[in-house]
Protein backbone atom coordinates (compact mmCIF):
# COMPACT_ATOMS: atom_id res chain seq x y z
CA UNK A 1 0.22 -25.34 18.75
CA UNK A 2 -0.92 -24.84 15.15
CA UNK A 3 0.68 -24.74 11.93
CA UNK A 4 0.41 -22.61 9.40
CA UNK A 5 2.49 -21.23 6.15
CA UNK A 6 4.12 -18.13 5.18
CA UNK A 7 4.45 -17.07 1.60
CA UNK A 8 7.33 -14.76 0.31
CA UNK A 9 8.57 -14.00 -3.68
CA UNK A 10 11.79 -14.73 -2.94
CA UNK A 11 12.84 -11.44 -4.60
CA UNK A 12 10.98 -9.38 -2.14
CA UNK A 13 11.73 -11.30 1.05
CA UNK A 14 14.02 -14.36 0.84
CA UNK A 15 14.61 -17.16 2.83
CA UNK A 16 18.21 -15.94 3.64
CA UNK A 17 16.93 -12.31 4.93
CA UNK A 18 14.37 -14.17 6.97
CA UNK A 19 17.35 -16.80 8.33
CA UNK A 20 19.61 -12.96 8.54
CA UNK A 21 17.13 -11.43 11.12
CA UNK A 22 18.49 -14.15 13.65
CA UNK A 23 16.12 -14.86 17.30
CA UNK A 24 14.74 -11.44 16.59
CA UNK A 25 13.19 -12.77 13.46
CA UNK A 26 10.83 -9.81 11.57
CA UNK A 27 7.87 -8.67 11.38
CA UNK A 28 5.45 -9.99 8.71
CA UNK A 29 4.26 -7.26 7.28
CA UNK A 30 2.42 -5.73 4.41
CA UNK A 31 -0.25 -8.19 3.66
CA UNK A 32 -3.55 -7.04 2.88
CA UNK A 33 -6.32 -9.66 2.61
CA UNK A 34 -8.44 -9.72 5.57
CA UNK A 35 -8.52 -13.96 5.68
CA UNK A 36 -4.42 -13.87 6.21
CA UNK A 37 -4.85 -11.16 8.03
CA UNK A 38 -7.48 -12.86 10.21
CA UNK A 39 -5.53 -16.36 10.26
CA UNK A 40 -2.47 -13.96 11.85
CA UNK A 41 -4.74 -12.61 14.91
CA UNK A 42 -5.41 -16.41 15.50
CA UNK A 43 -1.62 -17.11 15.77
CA UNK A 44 0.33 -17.72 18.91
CA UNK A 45 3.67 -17.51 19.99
CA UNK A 46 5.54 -21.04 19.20
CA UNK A 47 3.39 -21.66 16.12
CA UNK A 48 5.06 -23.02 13.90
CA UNK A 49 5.13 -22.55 9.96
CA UNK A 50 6.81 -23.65 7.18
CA UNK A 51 8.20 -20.49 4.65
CA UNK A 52 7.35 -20.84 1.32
CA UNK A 53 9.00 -19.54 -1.75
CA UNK A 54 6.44 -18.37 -4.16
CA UNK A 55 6.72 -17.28 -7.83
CA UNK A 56 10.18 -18.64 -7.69
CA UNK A 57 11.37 -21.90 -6.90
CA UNK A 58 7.66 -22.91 -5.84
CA UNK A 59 8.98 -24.63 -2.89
CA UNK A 60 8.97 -24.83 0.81
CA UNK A 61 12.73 -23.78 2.26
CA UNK A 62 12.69 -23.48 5.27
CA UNK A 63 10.53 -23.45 8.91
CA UNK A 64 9.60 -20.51 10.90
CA UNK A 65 8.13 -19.53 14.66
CA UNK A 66 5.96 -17.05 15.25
CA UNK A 67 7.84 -14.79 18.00
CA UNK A 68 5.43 -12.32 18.23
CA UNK A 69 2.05 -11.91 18.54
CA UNK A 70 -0.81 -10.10 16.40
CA UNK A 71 0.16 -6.09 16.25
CA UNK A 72 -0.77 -3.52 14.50
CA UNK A 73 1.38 -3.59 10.90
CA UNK A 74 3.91 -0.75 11.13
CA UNK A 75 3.68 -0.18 7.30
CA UNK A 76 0.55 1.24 7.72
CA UNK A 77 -1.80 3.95 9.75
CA UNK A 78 -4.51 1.53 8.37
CA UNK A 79 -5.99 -0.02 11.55
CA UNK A 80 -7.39 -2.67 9.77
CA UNK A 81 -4.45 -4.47 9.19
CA UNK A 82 -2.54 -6.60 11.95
CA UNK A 83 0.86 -8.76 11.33
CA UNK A 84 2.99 -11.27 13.47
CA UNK A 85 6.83 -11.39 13.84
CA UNK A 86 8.52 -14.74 12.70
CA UNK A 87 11.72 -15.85 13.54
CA UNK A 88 13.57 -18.88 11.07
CA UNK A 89 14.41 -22.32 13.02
CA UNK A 90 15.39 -24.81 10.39
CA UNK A 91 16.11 -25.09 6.55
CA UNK A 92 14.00 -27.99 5.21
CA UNK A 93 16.89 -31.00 4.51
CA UNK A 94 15.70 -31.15 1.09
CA UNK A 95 13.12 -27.98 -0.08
CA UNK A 96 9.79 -29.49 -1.06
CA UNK A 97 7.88 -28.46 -4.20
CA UNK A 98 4.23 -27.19 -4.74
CA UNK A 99 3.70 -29.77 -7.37
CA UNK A 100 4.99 -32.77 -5.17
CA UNK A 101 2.64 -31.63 -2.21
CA UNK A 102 0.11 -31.83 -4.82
CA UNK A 103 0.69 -34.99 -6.08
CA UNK A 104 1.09 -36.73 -2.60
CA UNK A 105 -2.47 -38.23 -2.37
CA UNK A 106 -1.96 -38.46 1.49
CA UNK A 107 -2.22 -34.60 1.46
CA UNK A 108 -5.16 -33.95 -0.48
CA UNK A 109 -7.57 -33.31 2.04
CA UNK A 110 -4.64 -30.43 3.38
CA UNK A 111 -5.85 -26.85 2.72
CA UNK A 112 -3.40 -25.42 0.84
């Protein structure tokens, strides 16, 4: 299993819709940088991942599963680009900030 995190401005895709979409989860679409999209053809079903809140809040909220597979992204006719469905398992007890991952020097070598 390998781990992994998802990025979302909560304004465009929120935790809560993510938690909403229930054991079906949703697909992870739209993205459009060929390293992400590469990183999702590596992904498995039971990865795990945590979901991050970006722009706003700057903060890990919760932690996802990849449910699906690498398919081609429905938002597209593109064939170049691929996504995965996730699915949400857990909010995080407490949600962890950017700047506090940062500052932990037991995560410095972590690519982020």
């Amino acid at each position: 299993m390998k781990y992994w995190l998802f990025k979302s401005e909560p304004d465009a895709w929120s935790w809560d819709e993510q938690k909403a979409k229930g054991d079906e989860g949703e697909e992870w679409s739209g993205i459009r940088n060929y390293q992400a999209r590469n990183f999702m053809r590596d992904m498995k079903i039971g990865d795990r991942a945590f979901f991050y809140h970006s722009n706003k809040g700057l903060e890990v909220v919760g932690v996802v599963e990849v449910s699906a597979e690498s398919a081609p992204d429905s938002t597209t006719d593109d064939e170049r680009w691929d996504c995965v469905y996730l699915r949400a398992l857990a909010d995080m007890p407490k949600p962890v900030k950017l700047k506090d991952v940062k500052a932990n020097p037991k995560l410095e070598d972590m690519s982020l």
